[in-house]
Protein backbone atom coordinates (compact mmCIF):
# COMPACT_ATOMS: atom_id res chain seq x y z
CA UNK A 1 0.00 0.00 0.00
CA UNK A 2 2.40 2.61 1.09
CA UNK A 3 5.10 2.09 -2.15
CA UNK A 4 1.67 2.61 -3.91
CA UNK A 5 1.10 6.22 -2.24
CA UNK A 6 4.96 6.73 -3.42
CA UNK A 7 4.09 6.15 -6.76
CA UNK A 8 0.31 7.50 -7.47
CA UNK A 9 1.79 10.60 -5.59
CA UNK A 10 4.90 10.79 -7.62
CA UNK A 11 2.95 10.26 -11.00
CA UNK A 12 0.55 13.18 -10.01
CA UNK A 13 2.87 16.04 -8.76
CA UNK A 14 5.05 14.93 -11.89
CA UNK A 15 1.38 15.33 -14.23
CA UNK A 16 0.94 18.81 -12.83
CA UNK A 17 4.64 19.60 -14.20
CA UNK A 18 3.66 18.47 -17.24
CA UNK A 19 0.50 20.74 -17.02
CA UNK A 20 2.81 23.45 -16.38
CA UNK A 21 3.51 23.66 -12.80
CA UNK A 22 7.38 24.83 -12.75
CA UNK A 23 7.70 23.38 -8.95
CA UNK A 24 7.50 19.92 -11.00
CA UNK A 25 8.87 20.25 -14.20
CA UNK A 26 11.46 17.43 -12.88
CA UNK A 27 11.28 13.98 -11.82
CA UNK A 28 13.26 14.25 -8.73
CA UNK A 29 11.51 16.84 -7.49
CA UNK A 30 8.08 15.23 -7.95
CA UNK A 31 9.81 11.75 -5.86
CA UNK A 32 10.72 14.58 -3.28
CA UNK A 33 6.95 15.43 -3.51
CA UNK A 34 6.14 11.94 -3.72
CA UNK A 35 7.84 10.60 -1.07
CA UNK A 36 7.05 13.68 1.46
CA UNK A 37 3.02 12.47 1.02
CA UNK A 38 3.96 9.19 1.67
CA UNK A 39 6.08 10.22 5.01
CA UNK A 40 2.78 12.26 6.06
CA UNK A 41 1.03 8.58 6.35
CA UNK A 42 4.15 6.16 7.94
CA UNK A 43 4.79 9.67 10.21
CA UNK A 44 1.18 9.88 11.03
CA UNK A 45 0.85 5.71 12.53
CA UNK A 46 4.00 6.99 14.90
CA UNK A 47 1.33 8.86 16.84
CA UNK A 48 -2.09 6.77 16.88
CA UNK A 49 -3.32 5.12 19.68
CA UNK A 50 -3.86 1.50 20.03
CA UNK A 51 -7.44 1.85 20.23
CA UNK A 52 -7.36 3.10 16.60
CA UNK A 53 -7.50 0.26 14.30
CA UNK A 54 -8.66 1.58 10.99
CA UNK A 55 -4.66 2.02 10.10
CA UNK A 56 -1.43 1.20 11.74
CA UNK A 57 -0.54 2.43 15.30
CA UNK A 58 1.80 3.02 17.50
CA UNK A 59 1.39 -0.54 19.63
CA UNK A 60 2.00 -2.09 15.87
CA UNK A 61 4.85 0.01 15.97
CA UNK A 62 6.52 -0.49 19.05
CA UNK A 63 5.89 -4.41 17.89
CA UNK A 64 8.09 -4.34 15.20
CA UNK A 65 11.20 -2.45 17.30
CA UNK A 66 13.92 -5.32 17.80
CA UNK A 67 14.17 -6.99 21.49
CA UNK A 68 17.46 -5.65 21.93
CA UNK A 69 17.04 -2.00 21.39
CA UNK A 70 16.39 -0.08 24.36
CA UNK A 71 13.21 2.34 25.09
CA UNK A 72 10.84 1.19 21.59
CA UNK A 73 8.51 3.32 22.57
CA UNK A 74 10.42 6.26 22.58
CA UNK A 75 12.31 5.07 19.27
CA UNK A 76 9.16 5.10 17.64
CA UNK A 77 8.20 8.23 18.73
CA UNK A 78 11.61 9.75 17.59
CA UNK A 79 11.45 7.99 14.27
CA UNK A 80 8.09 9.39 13.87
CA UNK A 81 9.40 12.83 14.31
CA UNK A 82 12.35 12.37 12.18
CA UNK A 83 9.59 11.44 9.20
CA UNK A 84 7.72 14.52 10.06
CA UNK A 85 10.75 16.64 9.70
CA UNK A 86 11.89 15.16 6.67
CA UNK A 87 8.38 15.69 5.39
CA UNK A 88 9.68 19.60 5.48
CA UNK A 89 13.31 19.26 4.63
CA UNK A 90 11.99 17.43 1.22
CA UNK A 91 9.43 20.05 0.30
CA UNK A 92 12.03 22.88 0.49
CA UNK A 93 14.23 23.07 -2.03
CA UNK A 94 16.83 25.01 0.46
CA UNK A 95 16.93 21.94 3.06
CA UNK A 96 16.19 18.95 0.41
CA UNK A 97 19.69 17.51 0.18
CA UNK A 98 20.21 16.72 3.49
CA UNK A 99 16.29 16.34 4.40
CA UNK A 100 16.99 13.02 1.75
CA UNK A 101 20.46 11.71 2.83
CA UNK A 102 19.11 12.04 6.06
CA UNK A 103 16.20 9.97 4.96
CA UNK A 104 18.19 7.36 3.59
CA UNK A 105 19.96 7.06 6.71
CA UNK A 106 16.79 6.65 8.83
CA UNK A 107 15.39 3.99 6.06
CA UNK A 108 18.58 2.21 6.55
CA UNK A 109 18.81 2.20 10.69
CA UNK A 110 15.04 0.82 9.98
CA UNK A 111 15.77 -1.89 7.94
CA UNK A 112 16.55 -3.92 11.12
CA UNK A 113 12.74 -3.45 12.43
CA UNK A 114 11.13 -4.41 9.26
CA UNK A 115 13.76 -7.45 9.17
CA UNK A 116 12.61 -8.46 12.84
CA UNK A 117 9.11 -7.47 12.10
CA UNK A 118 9.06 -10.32 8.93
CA UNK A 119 11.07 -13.13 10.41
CA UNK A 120 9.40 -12.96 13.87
CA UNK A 121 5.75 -12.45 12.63
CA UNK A 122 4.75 -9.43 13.99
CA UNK A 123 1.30 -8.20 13.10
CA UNK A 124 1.15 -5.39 12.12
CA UNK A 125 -2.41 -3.13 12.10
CA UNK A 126 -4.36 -6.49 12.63
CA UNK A 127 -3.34 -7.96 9.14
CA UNK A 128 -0.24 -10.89 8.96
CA UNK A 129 3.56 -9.61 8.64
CA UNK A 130 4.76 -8.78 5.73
CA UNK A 131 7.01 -11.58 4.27
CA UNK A 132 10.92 -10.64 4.21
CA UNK A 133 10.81 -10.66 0.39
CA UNK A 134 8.56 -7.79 0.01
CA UNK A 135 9.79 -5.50 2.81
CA UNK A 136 13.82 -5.74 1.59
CA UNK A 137 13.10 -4.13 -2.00
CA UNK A 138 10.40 -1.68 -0.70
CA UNK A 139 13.20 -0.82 2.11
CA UNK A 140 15.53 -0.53 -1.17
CA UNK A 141 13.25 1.50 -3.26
CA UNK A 142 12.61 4.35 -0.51
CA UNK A 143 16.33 4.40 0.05
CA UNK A 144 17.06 4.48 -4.05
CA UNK A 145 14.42 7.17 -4.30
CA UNK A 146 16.05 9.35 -1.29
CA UNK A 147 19.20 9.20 -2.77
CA UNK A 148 17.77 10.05 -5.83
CA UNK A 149 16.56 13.32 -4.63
CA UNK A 150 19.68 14.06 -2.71
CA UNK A 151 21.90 13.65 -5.75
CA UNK A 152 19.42 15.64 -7.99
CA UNK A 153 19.49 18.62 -5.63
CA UNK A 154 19.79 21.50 -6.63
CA UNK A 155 20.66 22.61 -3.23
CA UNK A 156 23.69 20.01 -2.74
CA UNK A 157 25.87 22.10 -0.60
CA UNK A 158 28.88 20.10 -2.52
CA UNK A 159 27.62 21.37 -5.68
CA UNK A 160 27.34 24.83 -4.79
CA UNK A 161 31.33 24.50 -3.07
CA UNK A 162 32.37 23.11 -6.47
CA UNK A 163 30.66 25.68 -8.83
CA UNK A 164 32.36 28.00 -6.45
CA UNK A 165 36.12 26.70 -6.65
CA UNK A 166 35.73 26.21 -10.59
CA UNK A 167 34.84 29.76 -10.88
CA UNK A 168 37.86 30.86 -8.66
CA UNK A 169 40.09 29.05 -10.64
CA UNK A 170 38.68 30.43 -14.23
CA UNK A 171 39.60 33.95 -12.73
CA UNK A 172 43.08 33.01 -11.10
């Protein structure tokens, strides 16, 4: 479901930049797009209580956290807020580079949980885990697409530090 919202969200923002929207006239701007209104629903679940069961919750969650990590409540919490925040940094164009890398870091420190989550079982919003071989390339694709976005950016602070030194060197 959720690689779905990636994708339906994706092909729309990049429809209205075919329809003339400048904001996105590009593909990787549209996956920044894309991705930030699929963060607002995997954010969202961070936050709902247990009693809600019409989408995933917190409980499901903290379910999925590995034994071995400390305090899975409060990681989930944190993660949750790092979504939300990254929902912002991609949306900017100023703060998209590292809003993504920073994305694909968070995708990767949660590839554990979705690993645990498959190969213990773990429910998740009432329905059976997810088997291993569908989480690992949806894990992949988010991380593919967030690196996507950071290398595309306009706003790569690398980019701007070599356009800067060329130029110095054209008028030394």
């Amino acid at each position: 479901m959720i690689p779905l919202v990636l994708v339906l969200a994706t092909l729309t923002f990049r429809a209205l930049g075919a329809l003339g929207v400048r904001r996105f006239a590009s593909w990787p701007v549209s996956a920044a797009h894309g991705m930030a209104v699929m963060l607002l629903f995997t954010a969202s679940a961070h936050f709902v209580p247990a009693s809600v069961t019409a989408m995933p919750n917190h409980a499901d969650l903290t379910r999925m956290v590995p034994s071995f990590l400390p305090f899975a409540d409060a990681l989930v919490y944190v993660s949750g807020v790092l979504e939300f925040l990254a929902v912002a940094g991609l949306v900017l164009t100023a703060t998209r580079w590292p809003a993504a890398l920073g994305l694909a870091a968070l995708y990767v420190m949660l590839l554990p949980a979705n690993i645990y989550a498959a190969t213990a079982d773990v429910a998740f919003n009432g329905e059976p885990a997810t088997p291993l071989w569908q989480r690992i390339p949806e894990q992949i694709l988010y991380i593919a697409v967030a690196l996507w976005v950071a290398r595309s950016s306009d706003s790569t602070p690398t980019r701007h530090l070599l356009n800067h030194t060329s130029k110095e060197k054209v008028h030394a």
